[in-house]
C-alpha atoms as a PDB file:
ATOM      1  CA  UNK A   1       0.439  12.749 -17.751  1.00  0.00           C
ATOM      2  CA  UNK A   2      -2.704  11.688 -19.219  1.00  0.00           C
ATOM      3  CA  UNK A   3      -4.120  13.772 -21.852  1.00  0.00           C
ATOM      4  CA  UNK A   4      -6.907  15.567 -20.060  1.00  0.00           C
ATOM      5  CA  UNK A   5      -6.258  19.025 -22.358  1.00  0.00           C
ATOM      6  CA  UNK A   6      -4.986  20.194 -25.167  1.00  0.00           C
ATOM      7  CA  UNK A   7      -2.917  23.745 -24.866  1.00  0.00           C
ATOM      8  CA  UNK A   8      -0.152  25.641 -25.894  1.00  0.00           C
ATOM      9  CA  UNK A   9       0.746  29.270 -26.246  1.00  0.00           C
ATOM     10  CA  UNK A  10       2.693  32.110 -27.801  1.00  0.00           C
ATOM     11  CA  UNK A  11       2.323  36.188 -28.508  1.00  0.00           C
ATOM     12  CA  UNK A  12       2.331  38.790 -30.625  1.00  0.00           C
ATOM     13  CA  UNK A  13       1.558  42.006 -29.870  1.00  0.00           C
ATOM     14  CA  UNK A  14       0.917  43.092 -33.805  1.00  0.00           C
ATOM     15  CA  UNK A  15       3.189  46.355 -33.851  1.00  0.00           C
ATOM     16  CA  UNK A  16       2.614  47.134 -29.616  1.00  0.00           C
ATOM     17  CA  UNK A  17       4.945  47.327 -27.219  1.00  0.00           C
ATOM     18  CA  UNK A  18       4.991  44.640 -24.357  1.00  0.00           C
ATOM     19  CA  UNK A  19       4.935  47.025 -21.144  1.00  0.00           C
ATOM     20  CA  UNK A  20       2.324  49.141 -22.822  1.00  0.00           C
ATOM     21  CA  UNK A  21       0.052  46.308 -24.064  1.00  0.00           C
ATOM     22  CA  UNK A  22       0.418  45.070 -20.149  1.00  0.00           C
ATOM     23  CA  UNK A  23      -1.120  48.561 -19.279  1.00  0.00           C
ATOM     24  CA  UNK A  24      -3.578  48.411 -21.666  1.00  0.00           C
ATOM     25  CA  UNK A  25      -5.025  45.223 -20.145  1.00  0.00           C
ATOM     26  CA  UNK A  26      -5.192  46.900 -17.187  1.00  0.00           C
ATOM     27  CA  UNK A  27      -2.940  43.719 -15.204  1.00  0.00           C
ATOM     28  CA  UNK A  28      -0.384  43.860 -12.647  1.00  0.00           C
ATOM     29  CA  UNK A  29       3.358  43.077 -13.834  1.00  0.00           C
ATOM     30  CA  UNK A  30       4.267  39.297 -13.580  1.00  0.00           C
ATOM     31  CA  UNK A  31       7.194  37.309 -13.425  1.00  0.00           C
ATOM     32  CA  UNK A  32       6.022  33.503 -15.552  1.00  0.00           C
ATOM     33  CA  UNK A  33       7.511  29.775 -14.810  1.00  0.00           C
ATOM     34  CA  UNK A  34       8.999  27.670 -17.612  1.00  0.00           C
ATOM     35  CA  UNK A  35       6.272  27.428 -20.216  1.00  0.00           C
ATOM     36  CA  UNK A  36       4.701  22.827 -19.288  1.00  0.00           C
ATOM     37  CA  UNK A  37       4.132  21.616 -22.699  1.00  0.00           C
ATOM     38  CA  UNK A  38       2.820  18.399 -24.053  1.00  0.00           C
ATOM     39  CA  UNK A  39       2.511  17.818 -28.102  1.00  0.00           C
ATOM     40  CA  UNK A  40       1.102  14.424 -28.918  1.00  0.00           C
ATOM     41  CA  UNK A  41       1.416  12.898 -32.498  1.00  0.00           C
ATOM     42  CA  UNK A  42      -1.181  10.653 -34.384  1.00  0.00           C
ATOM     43  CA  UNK A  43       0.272   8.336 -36.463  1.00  0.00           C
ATOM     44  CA  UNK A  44      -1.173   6.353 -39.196  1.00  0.00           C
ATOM     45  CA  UNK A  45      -2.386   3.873 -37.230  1.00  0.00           C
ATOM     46  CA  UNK A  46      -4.353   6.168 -35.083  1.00  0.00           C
ATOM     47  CA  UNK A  47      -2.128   5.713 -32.358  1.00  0.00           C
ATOM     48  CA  UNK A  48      -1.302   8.653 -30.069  1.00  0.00           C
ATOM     49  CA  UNK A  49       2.246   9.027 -28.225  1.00  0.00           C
ATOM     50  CA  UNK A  50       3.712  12.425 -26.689  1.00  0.00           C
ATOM     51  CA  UNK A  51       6.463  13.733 -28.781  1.00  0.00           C
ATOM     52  CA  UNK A  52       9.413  15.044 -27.027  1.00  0.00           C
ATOM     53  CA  UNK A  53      10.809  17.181 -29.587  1.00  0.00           C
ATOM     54  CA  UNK A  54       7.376  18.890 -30.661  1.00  0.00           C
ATOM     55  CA  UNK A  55       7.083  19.230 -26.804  1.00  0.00           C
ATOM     56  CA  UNK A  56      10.563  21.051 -26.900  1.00  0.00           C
ATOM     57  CA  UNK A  57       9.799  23.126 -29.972  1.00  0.00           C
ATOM     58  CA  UNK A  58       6.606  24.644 -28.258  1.00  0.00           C
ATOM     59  CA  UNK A  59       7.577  25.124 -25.117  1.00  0.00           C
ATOM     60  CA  UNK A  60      10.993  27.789 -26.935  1.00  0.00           C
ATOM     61  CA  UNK A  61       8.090  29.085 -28.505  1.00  0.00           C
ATOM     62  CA  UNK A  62       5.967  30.118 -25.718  1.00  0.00           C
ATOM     63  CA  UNK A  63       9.133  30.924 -23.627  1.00  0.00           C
ATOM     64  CA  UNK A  64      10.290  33.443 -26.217  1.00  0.00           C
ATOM     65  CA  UNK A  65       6.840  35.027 -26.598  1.00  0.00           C
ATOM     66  CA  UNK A  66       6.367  34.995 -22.857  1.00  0.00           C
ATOM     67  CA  UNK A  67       9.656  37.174 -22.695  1.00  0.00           C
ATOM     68  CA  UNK A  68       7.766  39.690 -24.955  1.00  0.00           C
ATOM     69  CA  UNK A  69       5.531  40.089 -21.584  1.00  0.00           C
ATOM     70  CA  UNK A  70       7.536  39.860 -18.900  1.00  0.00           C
ATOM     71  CA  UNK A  71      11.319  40.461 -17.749  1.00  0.00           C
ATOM     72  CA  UNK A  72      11.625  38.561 -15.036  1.00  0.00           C
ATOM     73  CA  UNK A  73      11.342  34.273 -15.624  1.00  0.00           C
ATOM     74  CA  UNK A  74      11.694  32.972 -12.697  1.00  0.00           C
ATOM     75  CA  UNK A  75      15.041  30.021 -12.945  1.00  0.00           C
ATOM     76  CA  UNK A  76      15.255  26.904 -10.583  1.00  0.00           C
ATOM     77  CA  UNK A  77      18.544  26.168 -10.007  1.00  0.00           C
ATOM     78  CA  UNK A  78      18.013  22.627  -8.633  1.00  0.00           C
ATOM     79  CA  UNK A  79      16.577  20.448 -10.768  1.00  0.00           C
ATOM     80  CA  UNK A  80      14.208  18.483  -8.162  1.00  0.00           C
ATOM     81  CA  UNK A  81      12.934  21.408  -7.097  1.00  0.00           C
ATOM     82  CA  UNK A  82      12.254  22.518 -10.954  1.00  0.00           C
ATOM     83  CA  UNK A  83      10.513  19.629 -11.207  1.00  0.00           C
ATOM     84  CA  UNK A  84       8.150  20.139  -8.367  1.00  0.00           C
ATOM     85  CA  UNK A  85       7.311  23.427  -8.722  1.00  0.00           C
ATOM     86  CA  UNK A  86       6.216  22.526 -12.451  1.00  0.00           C
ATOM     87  CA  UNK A  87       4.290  19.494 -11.286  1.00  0.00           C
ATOM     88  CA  UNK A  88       2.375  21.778  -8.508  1.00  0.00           C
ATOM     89  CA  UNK A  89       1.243  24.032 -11.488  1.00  0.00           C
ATOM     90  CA  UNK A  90       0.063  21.267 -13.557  1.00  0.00           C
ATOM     91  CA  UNK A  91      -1.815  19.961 -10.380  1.00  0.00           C
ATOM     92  CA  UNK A  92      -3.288  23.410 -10.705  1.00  0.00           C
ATOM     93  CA  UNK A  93      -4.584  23.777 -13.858  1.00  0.00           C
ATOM     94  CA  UNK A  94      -5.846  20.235 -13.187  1.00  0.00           C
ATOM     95  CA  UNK A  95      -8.295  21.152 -10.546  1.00  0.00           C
ATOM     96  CA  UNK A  96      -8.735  24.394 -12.832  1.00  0.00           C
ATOM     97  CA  UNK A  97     -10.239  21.873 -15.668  1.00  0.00           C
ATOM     98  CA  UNK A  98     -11.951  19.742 -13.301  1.00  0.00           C
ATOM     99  CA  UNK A  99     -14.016  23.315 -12.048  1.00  0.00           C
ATOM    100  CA  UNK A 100     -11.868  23.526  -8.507  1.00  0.00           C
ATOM    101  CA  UNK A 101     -12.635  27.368  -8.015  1.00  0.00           C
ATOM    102  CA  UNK A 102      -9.245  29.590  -8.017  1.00  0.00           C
ATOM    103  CA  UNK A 103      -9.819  30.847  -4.339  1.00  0.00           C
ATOM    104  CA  UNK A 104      -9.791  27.114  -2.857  1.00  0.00           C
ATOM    105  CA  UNK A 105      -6.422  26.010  -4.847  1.00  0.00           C
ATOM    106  CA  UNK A 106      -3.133  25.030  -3.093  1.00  0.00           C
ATOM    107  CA  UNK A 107       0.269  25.416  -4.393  1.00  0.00           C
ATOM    108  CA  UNK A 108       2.347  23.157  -2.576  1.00  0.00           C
ATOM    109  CA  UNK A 109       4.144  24.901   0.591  1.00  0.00           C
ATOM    110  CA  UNK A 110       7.238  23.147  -0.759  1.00  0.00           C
ATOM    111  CA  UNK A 111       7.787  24.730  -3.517  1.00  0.00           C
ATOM    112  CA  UNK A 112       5.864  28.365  -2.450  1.00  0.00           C
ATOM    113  CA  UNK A 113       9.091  30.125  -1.374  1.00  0.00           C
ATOM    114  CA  UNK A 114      10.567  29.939  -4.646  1.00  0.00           C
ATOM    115  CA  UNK A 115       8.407  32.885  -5.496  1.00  0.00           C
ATOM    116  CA  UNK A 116      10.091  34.907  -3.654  1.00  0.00           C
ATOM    117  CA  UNK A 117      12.520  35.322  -6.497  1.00  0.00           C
ATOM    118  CA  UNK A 118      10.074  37.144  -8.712  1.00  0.00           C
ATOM    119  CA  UNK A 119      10.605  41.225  -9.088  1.00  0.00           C
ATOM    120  CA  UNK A 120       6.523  41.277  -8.853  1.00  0.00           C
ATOM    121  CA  UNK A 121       3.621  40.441  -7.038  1.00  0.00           C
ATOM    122  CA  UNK A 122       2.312  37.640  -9.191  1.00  0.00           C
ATOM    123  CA  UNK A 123       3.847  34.896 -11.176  1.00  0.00           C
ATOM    124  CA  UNK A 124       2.256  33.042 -14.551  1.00  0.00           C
ATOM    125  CA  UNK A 125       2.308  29.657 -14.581  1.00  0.00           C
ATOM    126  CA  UNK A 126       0.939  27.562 -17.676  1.00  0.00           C
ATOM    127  CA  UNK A 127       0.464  24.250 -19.465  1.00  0.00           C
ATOM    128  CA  UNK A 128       0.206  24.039 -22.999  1.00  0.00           C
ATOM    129  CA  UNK A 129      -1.278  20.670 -24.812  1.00  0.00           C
ATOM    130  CA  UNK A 130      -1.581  19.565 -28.196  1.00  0.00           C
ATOM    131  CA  UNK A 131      -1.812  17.093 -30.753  1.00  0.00           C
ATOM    132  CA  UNK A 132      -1.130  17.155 -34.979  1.00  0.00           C
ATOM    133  CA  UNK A 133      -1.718  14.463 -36.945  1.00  0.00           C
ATOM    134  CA  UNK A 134      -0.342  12.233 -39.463  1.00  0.00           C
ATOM    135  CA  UNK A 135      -0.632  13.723 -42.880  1.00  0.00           C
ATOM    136  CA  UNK A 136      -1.517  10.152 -45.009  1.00  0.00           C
ATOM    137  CA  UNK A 137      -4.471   9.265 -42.087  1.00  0.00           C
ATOM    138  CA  UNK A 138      -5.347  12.933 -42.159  1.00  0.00           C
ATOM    139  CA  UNK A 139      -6.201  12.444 -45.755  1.00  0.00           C
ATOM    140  CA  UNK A 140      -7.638   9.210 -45.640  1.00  0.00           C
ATOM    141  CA  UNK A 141     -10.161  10.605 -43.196  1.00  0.00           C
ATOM    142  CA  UNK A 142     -10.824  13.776 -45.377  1.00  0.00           C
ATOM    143  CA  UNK A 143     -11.757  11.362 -48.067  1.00  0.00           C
ATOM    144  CA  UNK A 144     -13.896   8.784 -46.332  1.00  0.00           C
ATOM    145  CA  UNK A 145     -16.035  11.753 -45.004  1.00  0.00           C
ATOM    146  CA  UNK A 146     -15.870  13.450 -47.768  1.00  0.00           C
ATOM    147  CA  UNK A 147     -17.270  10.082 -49.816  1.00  0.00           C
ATOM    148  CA  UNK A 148     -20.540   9.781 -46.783  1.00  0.00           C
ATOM    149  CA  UNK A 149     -21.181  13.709 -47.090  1.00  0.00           C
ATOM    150  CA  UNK A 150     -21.775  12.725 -50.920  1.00  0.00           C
ATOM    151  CA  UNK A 151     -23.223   9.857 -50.842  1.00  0.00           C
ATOM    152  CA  UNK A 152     -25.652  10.821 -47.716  1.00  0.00           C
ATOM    153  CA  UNK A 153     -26.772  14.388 -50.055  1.00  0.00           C
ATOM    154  CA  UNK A 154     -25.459  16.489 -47.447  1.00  0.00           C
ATOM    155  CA  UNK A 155     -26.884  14.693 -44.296  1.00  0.00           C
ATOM    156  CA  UNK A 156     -23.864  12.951 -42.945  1.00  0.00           C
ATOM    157  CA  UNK A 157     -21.183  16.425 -42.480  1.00  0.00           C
ATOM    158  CA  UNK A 158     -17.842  15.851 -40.748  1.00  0.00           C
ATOM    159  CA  UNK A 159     -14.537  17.691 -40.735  1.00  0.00           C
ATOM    160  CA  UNK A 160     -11.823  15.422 -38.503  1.00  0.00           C
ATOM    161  CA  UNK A 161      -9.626  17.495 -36.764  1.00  0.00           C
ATOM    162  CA  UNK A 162      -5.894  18.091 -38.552  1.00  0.00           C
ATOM    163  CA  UNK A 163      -4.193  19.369 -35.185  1.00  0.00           C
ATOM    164  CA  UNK A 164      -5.776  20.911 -31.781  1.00  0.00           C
ATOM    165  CA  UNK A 165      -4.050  23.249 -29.505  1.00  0.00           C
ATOM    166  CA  UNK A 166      -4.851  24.463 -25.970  1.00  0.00           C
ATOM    167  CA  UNK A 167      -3.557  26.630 -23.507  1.00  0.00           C
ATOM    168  CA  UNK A 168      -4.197  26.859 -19.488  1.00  0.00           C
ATOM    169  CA  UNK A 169      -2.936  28.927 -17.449  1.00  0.00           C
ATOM    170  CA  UNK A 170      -2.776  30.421 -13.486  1.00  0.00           C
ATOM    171  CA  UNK A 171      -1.816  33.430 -11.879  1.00  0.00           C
ATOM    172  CA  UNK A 172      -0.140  32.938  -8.310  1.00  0.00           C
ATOM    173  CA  UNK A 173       0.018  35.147  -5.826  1.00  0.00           C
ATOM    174  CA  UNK A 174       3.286  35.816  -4.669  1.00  0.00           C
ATOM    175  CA  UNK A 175       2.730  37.413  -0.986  1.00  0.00           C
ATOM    176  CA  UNK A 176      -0.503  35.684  -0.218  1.00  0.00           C
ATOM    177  CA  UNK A 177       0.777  32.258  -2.204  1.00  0.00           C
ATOM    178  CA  UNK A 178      -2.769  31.911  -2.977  1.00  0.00           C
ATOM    179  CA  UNK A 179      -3.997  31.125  -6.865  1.00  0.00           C
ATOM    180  CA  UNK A 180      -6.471  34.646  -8.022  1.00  0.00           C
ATOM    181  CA  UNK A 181      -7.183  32.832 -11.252  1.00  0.00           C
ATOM    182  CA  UNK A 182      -7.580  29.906 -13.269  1.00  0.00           C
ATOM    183  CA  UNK A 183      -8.469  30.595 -17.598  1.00  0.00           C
ATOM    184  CA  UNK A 184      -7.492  29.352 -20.958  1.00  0.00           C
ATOM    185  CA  UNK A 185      -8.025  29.093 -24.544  1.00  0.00           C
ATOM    186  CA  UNK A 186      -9.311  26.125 -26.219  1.00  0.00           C
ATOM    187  CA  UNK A 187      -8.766  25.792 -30.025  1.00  0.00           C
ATOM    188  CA  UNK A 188      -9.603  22.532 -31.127  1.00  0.00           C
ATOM    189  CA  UNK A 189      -8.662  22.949 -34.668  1.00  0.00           C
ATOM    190  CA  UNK A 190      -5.596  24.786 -34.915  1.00  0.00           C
ATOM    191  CA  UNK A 191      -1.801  23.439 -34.883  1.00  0.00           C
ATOM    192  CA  UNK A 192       0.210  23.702 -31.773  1.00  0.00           C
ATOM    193  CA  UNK A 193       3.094  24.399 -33.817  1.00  0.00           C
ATOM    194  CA  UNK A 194       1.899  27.689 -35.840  1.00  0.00           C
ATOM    195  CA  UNK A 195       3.471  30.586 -33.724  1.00  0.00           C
ATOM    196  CA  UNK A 196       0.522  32.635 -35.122  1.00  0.00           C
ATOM    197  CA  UNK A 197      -2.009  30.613 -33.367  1.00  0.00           C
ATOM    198  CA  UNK A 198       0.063  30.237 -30.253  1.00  0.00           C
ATOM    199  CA  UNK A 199       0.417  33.924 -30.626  1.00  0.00           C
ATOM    200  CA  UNK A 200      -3.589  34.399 -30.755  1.00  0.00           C
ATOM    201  CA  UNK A 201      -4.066  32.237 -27.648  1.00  0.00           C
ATOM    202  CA  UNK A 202      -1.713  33.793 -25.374  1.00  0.00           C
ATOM    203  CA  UNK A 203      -2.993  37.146 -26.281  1.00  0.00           C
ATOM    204  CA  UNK A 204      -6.423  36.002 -25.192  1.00  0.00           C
ATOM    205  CA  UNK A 205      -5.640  34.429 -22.100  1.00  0.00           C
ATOM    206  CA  UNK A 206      -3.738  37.667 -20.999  1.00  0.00           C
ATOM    207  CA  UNK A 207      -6.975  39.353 -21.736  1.00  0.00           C
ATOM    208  CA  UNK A 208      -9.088  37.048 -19.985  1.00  0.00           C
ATOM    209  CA  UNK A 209      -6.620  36.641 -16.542  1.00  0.00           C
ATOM    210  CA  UNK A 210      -6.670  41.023 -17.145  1.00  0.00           C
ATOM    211  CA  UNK A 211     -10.550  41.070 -16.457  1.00  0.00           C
ATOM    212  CA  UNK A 212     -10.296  39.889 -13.072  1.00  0.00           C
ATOM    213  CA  UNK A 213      -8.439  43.704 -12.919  1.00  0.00           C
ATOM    214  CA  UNK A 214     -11.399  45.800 -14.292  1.00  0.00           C
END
């Protein structure tokens, strides 16, 4: 997949329960889909390349602190069919980004009655996408612009970006099979890999996806 976003996600619920933080927010119960991650690294060179293992890491991450929310992940058996039903929810978030309104979105009838496995009426899919950054071209960048902000008195300001995380997410219906909402969380400077900030981000997107509730 082409790098379009940047996302990734994790909670903490800072001493709360998850079932009463749920009814806090005011949001229905949901079951949630395998966490889609891609973590890209920067090397030296500048060049970018997704990393499988960063990938990996983040998506046990956000799996873990997704099972802080809910009780009921929803497991594909067949591996085709995993496949799909993760590519449909990137497809998803896709037209999300691209401003598709929610109501209009299609999850693909092939993969719709796996939903019927979830204990609720609405499932959580999301897609989490990233990018950190070689250390020795992080600081080579820090000092060039640090070197122009000098020698341009202040007028030339720049601070390159060590790491960027972003999360995306949608919540399906599971009767109706129709999508009631597309949000995420953008943070552009923040590492994909701190379980703080993935924390942070999931906690906000729960809270935006629970205002469609109020």
């Amino acid at each position: 997949m082409s790098r379009i976003l940047f996302a990734v996600i994790c909670i903490s619920f800072f001493g709360c329960s998850s079932q009463r933080a749920i009814s806090e927010l005011k949001i229905p119960q949901f079951s949630y889909l395998e966490p889609i991650s891609y973590i890209y690294h920067i090397d030296k060179k500048g060049k970018e390349t997704l990393n499988d293992s960063l990938s990996l890491v983040n998506r046990d991450v956000l799996d873990h602190i997704y099972s802080t929310f809910s009780n009921d992940r929803i497991i594909i058996e067949s591996d085709s069919m995993h496949y799909k039903m993760l590519r449909s929810v990137e497809l998803l978030i896709e037209d999300g980004i691209q401003g598709v309104p929610s109501e209009v979105m299609q999850l693909s009838p092939e993969v719709q009655p796996i939903l019927d496995q979830s204990k609720y009426r609405y499932t959580l899919g999301t897609l989490s996408d990233g990018f950190v950054v070689n250390k020795k071209k992080y600081r080579r960048e820090m000092a060039l612009w640090t070197t122009l902000t000098v020698l341009s008195m202040g007028q030339v300001s720049y601070i390159p970006p060590k790491n960027g995380s972003h999360l995306y997410g949608v919540l399906i219906d599971n009767v109706t099979r129709e999508v009631t909402t597309f949000r995420f969380d953008q943070k552009p400077y923040k590492n994909p890999m701190d379980e703080k900030v993935l924390s942070k981000q999931v906690n906000k997107l729960i809270k935006r996806i629970s205002k469609s509730y109020l």
